[in-house]
Structure formats: structure tokens, C-alpha cells
Protein backbone atom coordinates (compact mmCIF):
# COMPACT_ATOMS: atom_id res chain seq x y z
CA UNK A 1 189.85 9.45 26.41
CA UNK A 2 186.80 9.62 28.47
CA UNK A 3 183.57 10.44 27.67
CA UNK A 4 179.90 11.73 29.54
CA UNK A 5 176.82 10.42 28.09
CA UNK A 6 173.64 12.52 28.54
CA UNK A 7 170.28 12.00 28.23
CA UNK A 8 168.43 14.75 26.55
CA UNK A 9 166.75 15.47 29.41
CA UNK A 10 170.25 15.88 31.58
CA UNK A 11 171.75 17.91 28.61
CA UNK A 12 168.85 20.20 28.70
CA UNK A 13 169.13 20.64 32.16
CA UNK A 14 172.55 21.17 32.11
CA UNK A 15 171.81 24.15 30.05
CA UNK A 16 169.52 25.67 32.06
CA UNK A 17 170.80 28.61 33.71
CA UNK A 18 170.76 28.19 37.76
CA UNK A 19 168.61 30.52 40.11
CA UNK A 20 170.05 31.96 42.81
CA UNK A 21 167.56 33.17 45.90
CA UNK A 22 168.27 36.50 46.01
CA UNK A 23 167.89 38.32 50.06
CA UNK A 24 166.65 41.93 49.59
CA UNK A 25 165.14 44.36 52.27
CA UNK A 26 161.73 45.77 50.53
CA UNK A 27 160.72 49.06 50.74
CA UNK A 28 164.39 50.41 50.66
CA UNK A 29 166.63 52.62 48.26
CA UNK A 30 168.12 49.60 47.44
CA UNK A 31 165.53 47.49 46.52
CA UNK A 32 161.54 48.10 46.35
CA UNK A 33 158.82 45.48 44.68
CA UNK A 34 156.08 47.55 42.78
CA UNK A 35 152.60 46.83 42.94
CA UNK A 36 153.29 44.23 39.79
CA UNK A 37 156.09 42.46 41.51
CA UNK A 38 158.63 44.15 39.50
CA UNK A 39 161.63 44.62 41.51
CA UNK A 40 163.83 47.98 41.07
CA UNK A 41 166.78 49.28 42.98
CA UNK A 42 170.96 49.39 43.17
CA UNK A 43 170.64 46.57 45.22
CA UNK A 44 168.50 44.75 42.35
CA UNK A 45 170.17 46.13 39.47
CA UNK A 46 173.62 45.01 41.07
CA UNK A 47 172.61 41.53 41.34
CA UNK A 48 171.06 41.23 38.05
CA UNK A 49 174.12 42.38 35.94
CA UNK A 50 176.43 39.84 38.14
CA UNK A 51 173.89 36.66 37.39
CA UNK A 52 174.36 37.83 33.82
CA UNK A 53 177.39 38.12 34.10
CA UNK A 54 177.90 34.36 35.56
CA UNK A 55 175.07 32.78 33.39
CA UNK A 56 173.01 32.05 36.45
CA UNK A 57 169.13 33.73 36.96
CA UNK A 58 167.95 35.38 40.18
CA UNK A 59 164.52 35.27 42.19
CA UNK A 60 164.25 38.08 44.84
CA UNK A 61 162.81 37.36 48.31
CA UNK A 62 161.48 40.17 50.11
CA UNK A 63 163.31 39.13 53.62
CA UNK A 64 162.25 42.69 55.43
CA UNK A 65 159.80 40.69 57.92
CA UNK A 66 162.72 37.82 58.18
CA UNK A 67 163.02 37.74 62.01
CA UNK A 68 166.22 35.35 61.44
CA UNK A 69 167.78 37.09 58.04
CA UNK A 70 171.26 35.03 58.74
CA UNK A 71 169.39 31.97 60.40
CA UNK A 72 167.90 32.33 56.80
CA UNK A 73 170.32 32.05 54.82
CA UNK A 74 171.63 29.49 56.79
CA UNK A 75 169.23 27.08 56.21
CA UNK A 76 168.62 27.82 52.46
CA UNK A 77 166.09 29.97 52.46
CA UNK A 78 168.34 32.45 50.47
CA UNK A 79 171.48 31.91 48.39
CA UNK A 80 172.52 35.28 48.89
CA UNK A 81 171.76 37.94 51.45
């Protein structure tokens, strides 16, 4: 039988949930950023339910002035677009 030895540290952070760089378009019906950073929208509301969902956590960029959205992703800037 095998067996994985963690330390604390490693077990804690296997715990933690992952975030996921979430792509949105600001200033849309689907997603808009308040004056306190609060994001709203079906967009936003979508994407939080699925990362609950799948145990991960979600940070929205606001990609609306992304000249290369898919160049963006691409290169990590975003997880999901």
C-alpha cells in the first residue's frame, strides 16, 4: 500500500480552494464592477455558482480595454474568457 506524506504546510495548501482568472467585458449586461469593486451580472453570477460548484474561487478581470482578449488568455493572463 502506498502512502503521501505531507507537510502541514502542503496539506494546507492542498486544501485551499484554487482561483481561477475569470475574463469579463465591464460595463455590460453581463457583467459590471460597481464603484466598490463588487462585481454583478449573468455573466458573474454564472461563474460564481460553477466555482462553487467545483470547489475552486474566482477573481474577475475587467478585459474590456484587452486589445488581445484571446492573445490573453493565451498567455495566462486569464483562465477563462
Amino acid at each position: 500500500m502506498a502512502a503521501c506524506l505531507l507537510t502541514p504546510s502542503a496539506a494546507a495548501e492542498s486544501r485551499r480552494p484554487r482561483v481561477v482568472k475569470v475574463a469579463v467585458l465591464n460595463d455590460t449586461t453581463f457583467a459590471d464592477q460597481d464603484e466598490n469593486g463588487v462585481w454583478s451580472g449573468m455573466d458573474v453570477e454564472f461563474m460564481i455558482s460553477v466555482a462553487q460548484k467545483a470547489g475552486f474561487t474566482v477573481e474577475f478581470i475587467d478585459s474590456f480595454n484587452d486589445p488581445d482578449f484571446l492573445g490573453s488568455l493565451d498567455n495566462g493572463t486569464y483562465d477563462i474568457v
